[in-house]
N, C-alpha and C. Protein backbone atom coordinates (compact mmCIF):
# COMPACT_ATOMS: atom_id res chain seq x y z
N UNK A 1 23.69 -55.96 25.97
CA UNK A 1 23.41 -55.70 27.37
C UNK A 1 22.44 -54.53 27.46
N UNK A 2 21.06 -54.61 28.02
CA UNK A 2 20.30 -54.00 28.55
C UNK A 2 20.68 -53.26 29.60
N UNK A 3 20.92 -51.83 29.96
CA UNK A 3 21.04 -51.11 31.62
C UNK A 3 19.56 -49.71 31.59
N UNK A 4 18.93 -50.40 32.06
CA UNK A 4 17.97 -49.26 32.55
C UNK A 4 17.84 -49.23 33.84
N UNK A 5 17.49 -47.63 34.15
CA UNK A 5 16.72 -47.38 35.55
C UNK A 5 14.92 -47.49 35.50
N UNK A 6 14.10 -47.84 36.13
CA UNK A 6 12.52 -47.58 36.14
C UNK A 6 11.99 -46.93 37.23
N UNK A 7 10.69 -46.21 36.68
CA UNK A 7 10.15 -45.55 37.80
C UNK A 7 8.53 -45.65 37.56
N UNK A 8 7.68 -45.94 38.86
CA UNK A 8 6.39 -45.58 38.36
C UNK A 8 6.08 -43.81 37.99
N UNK A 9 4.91 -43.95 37.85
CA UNK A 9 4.98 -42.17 37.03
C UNK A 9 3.68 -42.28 36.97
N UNK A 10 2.63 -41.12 37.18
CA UNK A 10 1.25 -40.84 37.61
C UNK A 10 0.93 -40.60 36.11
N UNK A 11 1.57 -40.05 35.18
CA UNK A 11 1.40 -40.42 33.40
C UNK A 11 2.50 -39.53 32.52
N UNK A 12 1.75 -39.35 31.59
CA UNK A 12 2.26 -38.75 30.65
C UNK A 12 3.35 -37.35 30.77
N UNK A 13 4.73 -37.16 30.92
CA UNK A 13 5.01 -36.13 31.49
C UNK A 13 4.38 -34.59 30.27
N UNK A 14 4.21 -33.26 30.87
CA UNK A 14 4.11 -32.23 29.87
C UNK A 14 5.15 -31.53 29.94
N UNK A 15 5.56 -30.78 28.77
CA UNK A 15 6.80 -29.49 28.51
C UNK A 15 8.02 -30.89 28.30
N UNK A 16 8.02 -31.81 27.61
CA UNK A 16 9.28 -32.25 27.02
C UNK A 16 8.83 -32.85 25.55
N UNK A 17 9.64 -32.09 24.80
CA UNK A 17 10.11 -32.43 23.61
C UNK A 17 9.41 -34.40 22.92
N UNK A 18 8.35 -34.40 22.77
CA UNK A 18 7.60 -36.10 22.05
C UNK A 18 8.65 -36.18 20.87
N UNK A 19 9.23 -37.57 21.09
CA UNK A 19 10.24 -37.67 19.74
C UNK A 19 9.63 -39.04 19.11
N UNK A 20 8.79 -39.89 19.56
CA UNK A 20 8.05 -40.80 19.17
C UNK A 20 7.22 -41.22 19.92
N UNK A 21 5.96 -42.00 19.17
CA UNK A 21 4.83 -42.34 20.30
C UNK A 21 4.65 -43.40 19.03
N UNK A 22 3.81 -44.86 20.06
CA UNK A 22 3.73 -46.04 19.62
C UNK A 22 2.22 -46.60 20.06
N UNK A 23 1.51 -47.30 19.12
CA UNK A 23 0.71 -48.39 20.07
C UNK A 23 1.85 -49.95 20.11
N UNK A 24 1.65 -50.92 21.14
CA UNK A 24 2.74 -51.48 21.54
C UNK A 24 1.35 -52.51 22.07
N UNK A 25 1.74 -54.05 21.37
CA UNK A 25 1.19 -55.30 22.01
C UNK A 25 2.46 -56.54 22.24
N UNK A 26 2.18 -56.58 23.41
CA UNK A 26 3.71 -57.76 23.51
C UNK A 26 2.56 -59.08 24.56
N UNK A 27 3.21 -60.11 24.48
CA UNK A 27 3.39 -61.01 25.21
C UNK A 27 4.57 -62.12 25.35
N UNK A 28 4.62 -62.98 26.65
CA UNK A 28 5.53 -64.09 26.83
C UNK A 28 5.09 -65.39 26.77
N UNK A 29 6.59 -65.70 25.78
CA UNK A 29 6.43 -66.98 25.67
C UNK A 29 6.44 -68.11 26.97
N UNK A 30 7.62 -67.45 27.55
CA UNK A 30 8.10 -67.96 28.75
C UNK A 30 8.45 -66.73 29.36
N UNK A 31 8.22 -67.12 30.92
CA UNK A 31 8.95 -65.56 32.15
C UNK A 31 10.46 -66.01 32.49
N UNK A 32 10.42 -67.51 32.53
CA UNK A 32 12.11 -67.73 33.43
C UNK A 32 12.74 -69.02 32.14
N UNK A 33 13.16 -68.55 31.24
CA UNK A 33 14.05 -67.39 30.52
C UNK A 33 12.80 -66.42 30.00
N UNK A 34 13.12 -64.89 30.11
CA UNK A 34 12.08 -64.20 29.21
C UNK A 34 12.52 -64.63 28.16
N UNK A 35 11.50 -65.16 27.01
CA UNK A 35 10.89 -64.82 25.69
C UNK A 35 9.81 -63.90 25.37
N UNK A 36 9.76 -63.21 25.01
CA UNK A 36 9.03 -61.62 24.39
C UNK A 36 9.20 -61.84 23.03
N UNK A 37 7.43 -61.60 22.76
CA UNK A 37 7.36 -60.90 20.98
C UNK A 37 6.43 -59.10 21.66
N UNK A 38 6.76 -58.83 20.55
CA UNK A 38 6.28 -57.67 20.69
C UNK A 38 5.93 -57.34 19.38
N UNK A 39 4.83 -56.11 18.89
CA UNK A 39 4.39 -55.34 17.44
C UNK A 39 3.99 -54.17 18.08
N UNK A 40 5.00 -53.28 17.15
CA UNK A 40 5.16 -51.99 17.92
C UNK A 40 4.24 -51.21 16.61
N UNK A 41 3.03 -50.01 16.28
CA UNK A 41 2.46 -49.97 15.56
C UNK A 41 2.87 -47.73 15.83
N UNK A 42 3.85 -47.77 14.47
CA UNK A 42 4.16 -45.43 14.71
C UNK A 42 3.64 -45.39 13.33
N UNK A 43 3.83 -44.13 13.30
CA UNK A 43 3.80 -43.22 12.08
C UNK A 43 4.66 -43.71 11.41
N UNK A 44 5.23 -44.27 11.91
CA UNK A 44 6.96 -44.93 10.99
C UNK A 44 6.32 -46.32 10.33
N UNK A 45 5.72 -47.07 10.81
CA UNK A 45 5.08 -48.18 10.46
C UNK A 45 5.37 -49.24 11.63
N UNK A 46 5.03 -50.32 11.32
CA UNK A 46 5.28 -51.43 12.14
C UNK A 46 6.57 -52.19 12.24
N UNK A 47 6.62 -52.37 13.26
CA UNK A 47 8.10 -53.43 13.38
C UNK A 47 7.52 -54.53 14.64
N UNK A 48 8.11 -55.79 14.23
CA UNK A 48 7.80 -57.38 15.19
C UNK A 48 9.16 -57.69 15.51
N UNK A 49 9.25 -58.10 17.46
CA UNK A 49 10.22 -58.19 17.53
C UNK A 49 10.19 -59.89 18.46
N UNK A 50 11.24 -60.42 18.61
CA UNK A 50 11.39 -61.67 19.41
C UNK A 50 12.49 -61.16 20.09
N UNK A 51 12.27 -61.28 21.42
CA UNK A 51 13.38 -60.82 22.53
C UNK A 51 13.69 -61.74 23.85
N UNK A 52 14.99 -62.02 23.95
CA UNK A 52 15.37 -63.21 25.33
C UNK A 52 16.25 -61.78 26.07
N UNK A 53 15.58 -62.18 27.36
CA UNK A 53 16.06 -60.87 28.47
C UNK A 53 16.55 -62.62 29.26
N UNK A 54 17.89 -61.84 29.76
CA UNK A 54 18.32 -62.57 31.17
C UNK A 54 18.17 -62.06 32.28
N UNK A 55 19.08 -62.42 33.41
CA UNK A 55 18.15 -62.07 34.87
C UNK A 55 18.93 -61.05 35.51
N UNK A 56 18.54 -60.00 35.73
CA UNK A 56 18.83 -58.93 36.09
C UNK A 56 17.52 -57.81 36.40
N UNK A 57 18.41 -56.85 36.89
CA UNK A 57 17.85 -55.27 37.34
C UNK A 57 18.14 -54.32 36.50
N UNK A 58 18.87 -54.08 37.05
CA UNK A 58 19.73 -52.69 36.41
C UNK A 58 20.61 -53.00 35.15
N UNK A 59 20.95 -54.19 35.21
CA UNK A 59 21.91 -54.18 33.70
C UNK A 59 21.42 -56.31 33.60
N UNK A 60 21.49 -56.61 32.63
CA UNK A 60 20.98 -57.73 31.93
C UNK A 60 21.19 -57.91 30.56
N UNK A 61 21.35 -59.15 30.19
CA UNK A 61 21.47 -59.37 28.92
C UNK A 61 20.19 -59.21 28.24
N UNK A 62 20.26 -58.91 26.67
CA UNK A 62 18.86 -58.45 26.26
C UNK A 62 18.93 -58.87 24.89
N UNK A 63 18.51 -60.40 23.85
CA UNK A 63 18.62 -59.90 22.50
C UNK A 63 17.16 -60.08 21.90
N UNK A 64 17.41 -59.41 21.11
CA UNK A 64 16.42 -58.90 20.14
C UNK A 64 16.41 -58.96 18.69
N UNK A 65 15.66 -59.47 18.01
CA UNK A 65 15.76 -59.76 16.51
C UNK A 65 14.54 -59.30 15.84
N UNK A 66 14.39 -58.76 14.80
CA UNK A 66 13.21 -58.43 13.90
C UNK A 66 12.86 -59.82 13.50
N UNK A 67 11.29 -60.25 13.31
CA UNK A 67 10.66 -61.06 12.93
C UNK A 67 9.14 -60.79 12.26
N UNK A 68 8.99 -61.70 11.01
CA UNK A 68 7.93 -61.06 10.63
C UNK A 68 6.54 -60.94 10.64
N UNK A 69 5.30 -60.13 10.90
CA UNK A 69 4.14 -59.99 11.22
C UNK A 69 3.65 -61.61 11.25
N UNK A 70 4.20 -62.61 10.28
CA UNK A 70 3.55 -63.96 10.19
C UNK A 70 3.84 -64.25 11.35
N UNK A 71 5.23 -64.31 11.74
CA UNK A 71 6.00 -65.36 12.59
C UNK A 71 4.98 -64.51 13.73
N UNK A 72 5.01 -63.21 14.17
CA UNK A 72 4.61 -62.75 15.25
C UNK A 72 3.45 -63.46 15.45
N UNK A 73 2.20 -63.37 14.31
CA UNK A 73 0.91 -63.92 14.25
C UNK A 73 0.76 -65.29 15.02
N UNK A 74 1.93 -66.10 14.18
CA UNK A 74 2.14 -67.37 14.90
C UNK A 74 2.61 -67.94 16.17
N UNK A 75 3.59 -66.96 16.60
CA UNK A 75 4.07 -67.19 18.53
C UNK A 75 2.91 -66.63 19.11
N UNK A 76 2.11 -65.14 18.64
CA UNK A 76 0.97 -64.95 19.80
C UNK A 76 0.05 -66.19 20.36
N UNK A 77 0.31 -67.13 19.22
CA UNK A 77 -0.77 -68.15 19.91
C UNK A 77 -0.20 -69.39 20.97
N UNK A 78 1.18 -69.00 20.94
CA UNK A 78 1.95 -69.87 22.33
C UNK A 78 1.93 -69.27 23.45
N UNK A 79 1.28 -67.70 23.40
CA UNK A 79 0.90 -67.05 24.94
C UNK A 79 -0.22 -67.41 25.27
N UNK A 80 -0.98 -68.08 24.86
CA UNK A 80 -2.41 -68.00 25.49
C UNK A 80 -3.41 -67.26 26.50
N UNK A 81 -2.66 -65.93 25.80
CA UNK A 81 -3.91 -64.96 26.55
C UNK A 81 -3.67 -63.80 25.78
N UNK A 82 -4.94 -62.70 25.86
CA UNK A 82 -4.46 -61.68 25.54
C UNK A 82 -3.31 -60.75 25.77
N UNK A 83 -3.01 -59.93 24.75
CA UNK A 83 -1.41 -59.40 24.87
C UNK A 83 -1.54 -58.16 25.73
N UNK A 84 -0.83 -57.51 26.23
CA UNK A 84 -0.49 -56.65 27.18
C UNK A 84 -0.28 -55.63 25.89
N UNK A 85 -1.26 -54.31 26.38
CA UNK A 85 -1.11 -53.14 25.46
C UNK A 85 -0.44 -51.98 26.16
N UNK A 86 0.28 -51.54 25.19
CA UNK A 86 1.20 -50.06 25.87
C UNK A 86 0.63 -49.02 24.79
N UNK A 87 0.50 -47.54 25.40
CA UNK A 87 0.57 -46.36 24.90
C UNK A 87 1.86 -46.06 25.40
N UNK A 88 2.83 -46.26 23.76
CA UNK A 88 4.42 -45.81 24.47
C UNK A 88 4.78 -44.20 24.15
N UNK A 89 5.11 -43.57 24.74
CA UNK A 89 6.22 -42.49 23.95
C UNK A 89 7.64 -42.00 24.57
N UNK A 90 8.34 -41.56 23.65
CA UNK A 90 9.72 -41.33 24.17
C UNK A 90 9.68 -39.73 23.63
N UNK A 91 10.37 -39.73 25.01
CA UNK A 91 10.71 -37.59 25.16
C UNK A 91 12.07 -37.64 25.56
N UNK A 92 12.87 -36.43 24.99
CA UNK A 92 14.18 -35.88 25.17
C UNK A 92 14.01 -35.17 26.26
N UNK A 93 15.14 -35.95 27.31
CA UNK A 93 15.45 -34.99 28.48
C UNK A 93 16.56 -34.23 28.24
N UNK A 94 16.35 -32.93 29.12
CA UNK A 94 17.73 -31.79 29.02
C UNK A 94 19.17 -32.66 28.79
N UNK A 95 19.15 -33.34 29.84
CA UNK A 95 20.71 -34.18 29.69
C UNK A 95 20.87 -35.30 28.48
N UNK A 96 19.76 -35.13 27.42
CA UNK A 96 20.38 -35.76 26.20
C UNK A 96 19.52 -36.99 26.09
N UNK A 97 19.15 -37.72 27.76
CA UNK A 97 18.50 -39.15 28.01
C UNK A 97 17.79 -39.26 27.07
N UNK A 98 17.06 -40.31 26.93
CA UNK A 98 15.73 -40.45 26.46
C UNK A 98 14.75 -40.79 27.18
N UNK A 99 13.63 -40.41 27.70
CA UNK A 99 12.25 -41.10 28.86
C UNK A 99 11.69 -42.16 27.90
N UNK A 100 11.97 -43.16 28.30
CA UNK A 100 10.52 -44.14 27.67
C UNK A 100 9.10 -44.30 28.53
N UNK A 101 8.23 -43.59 28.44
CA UNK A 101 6.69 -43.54 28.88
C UNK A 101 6.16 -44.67 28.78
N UNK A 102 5.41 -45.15 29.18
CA UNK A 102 4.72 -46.49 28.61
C UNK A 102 3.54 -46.21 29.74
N UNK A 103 1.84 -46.52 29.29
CA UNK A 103 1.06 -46.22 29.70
C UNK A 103 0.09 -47.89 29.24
N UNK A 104 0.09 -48.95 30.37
CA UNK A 104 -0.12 -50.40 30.08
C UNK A 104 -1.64 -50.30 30.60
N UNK A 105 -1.88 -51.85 29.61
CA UNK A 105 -3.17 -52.15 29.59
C UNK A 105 -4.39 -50.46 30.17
N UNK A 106 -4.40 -49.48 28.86
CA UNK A 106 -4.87 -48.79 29.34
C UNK A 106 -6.72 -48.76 29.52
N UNK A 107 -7.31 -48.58 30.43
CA UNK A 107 -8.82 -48.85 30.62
C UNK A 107 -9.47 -50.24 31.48
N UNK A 108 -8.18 -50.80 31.67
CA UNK A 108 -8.15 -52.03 32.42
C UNK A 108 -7.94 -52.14 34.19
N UNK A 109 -8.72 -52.39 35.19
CA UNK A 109 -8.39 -52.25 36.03
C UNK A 109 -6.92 -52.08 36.84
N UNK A 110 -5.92 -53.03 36.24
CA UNK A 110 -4.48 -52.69 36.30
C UNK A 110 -3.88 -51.77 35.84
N UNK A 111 -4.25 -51.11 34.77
CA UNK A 111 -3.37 -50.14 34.14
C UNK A 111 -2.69 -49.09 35.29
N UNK A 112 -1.24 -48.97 34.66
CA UNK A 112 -0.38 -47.84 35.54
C UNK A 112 0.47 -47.44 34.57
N UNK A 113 1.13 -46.70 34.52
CA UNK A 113 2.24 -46.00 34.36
C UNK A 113 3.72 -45.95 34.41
N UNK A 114 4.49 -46.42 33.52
CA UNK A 114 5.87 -46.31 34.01
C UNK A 114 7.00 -45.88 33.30
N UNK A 115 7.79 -45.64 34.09
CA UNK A 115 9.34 -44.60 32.52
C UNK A 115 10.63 -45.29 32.76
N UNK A 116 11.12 -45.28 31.66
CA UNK A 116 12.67 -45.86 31.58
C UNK A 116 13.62 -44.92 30.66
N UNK A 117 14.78 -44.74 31.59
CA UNK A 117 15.84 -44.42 30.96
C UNK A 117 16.87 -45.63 30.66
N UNK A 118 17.43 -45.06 29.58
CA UNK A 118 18.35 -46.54 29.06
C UNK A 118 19.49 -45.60 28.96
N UNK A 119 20.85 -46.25 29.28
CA UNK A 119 22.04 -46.20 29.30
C UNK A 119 23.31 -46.87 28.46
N UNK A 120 24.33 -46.14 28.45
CA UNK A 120 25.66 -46.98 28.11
C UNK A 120 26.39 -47.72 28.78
N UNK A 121 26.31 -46.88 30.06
CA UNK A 121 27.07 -48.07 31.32
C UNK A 121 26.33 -47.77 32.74
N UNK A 122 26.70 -48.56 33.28
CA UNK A 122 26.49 -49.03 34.50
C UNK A 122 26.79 -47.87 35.61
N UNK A 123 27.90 -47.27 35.28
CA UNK A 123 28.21 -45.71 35.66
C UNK A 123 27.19 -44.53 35.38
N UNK A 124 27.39 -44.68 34.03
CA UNK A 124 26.27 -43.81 33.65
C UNK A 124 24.78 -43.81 34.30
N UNK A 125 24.36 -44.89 34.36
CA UNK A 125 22.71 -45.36 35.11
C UNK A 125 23.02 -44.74 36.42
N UNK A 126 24.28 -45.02 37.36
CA UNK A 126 24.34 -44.50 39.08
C UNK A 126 24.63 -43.10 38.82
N UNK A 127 24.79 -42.33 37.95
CA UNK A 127 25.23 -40.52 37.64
C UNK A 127 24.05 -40.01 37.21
N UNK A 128 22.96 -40.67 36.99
CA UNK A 128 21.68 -40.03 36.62
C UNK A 128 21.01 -39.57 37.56
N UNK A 129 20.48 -38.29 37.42
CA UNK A 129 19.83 -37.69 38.32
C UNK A 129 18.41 -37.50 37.67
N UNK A 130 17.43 -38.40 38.21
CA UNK A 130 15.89 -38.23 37.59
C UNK A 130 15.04 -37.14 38.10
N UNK A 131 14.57 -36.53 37.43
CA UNK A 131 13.82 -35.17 37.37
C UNK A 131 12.74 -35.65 38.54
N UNK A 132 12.72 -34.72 39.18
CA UNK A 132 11.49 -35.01 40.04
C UNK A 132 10.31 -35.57 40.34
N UNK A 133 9.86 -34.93 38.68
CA UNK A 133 8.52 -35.74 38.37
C UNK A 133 8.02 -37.13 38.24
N UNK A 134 9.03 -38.05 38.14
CA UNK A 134 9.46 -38.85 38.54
C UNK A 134 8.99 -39.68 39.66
N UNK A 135 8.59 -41.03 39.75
CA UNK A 135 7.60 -41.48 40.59
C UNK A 135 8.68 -42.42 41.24
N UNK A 136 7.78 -43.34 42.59
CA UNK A 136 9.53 -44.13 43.00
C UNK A 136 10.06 -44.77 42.34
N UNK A 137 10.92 -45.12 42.64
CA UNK A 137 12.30 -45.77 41.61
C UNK A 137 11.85 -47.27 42.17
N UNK A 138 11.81 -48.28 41.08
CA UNK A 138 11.67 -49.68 40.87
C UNK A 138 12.88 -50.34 40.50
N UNK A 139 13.83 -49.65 39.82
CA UNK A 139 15.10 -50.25 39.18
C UNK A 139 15.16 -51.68 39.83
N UNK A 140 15.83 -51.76 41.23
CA UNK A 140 16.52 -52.34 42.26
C UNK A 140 15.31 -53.65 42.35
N UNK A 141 13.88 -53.49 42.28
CA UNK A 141 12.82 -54.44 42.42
C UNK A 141 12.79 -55.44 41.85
N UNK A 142 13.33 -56.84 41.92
CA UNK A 142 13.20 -57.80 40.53
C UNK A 142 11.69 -57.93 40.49
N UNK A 143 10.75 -57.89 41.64
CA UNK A 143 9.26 -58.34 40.76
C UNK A 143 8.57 -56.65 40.00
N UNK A 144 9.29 -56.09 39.80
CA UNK A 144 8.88 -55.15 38.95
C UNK A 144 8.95 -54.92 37.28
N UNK A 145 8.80 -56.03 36.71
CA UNK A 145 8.75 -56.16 35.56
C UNK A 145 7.60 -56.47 34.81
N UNK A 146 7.76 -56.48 33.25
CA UNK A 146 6.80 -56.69 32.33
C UNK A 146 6.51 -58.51 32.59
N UNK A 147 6.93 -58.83 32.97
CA UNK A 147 7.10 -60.64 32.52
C UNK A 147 6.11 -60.55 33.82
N UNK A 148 6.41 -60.02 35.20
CA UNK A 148 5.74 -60.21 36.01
C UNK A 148 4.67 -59.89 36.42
N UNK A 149 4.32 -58.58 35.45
CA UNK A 149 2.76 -58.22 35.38
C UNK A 149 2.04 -59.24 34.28
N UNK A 150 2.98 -59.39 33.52
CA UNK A 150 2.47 -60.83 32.56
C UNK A 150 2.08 -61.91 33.58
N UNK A 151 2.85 -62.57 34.30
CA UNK A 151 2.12 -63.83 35.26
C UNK A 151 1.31 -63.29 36.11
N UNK A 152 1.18 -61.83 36.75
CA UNK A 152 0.50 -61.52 37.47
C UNK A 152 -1.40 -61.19 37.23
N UNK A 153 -1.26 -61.10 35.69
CA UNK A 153 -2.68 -60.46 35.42
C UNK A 153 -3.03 -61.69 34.11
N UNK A 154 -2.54 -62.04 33.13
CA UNK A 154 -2.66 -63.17 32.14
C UNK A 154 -2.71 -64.72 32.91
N UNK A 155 -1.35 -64.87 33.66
CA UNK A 155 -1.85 -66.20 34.04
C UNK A 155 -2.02 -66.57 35.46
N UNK A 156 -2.62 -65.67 36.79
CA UNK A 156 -3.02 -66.20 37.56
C UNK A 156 -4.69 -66.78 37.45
N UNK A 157 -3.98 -67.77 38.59
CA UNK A 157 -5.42 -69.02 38.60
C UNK A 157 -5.34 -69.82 37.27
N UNK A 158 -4.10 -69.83 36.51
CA UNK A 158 -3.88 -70.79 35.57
C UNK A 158 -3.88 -72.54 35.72
């Protein structure tokens, strides 16, 4: 089970603690069920992932499996379009959270900005208090997702 909150965010926050930063190419196989591959590229090295998200907001089912650079090589070509690029990084907030940053399709007329905190429960996500800096809250939005900037910018006028 997936529970995040989202927020847009004007960019990169400063004065918190960088605990990783990524280049990040994903696309979908399908939006309704998500299928997601993703190749996440750190200092750590690379990891390929295949991911089925169910339908939700705030909490959703989410699995995820490692798969390898071949297999990835080979599903990119069932998206038929270019992949959606992230400048990711994750920073430690005071209360322990983690921010996930993600800075999409950057240089591209769409590109924006957005952060996620991820949770244990469902409690936990409604007891969070997001730091100011903090842009509006999307959580609650179902067309505020990756799948949907995927149909929105890859396959309109398909």
């Amino acid at each position: 089970m997936e529970i995040e909150r989202k927020w847009l965010i004007a960019g990169f926050p400063q004065g918190l603690p960088l605990l990783k930063e990524a280049s990040v190419r994903q696309g979908y196989i399908s939006t309704r069920p998500v299928v997601r591959i993703r190749e996440s590229v750190s200092a750590q090295g690379s990891t390929y992932i295949l991911c089925f998200k169910g339908e939700g907001t705030l909490a959703r089912e989410e699995i995820e499996t490692e798969i390898s650079k071949e297999l990835f090589d080979r599903l990119t070509v069932f998206t038929g379009k270019d992949l959606v690029t992230k400048d990711y990084k994750v920073y430690a907030l005071p209360g322990g959270e983690k921010l996930e940053v993600s800075l999409v399709d950057a240089g591209l007329p769409t590109e924006f900005y957005y952060a996620e905190v991820e949770f244990p429960t469902v409690e936990a996500a409604h007891a969070f208090v997001p730091p100011d800096f903090l842009g509006e809250e999307k959580t609650e939005n179902a067309a505020f997702s990756m799948s949907t900037y995927w149909m929105q910018t890859r396959l309109a006028g398909k």
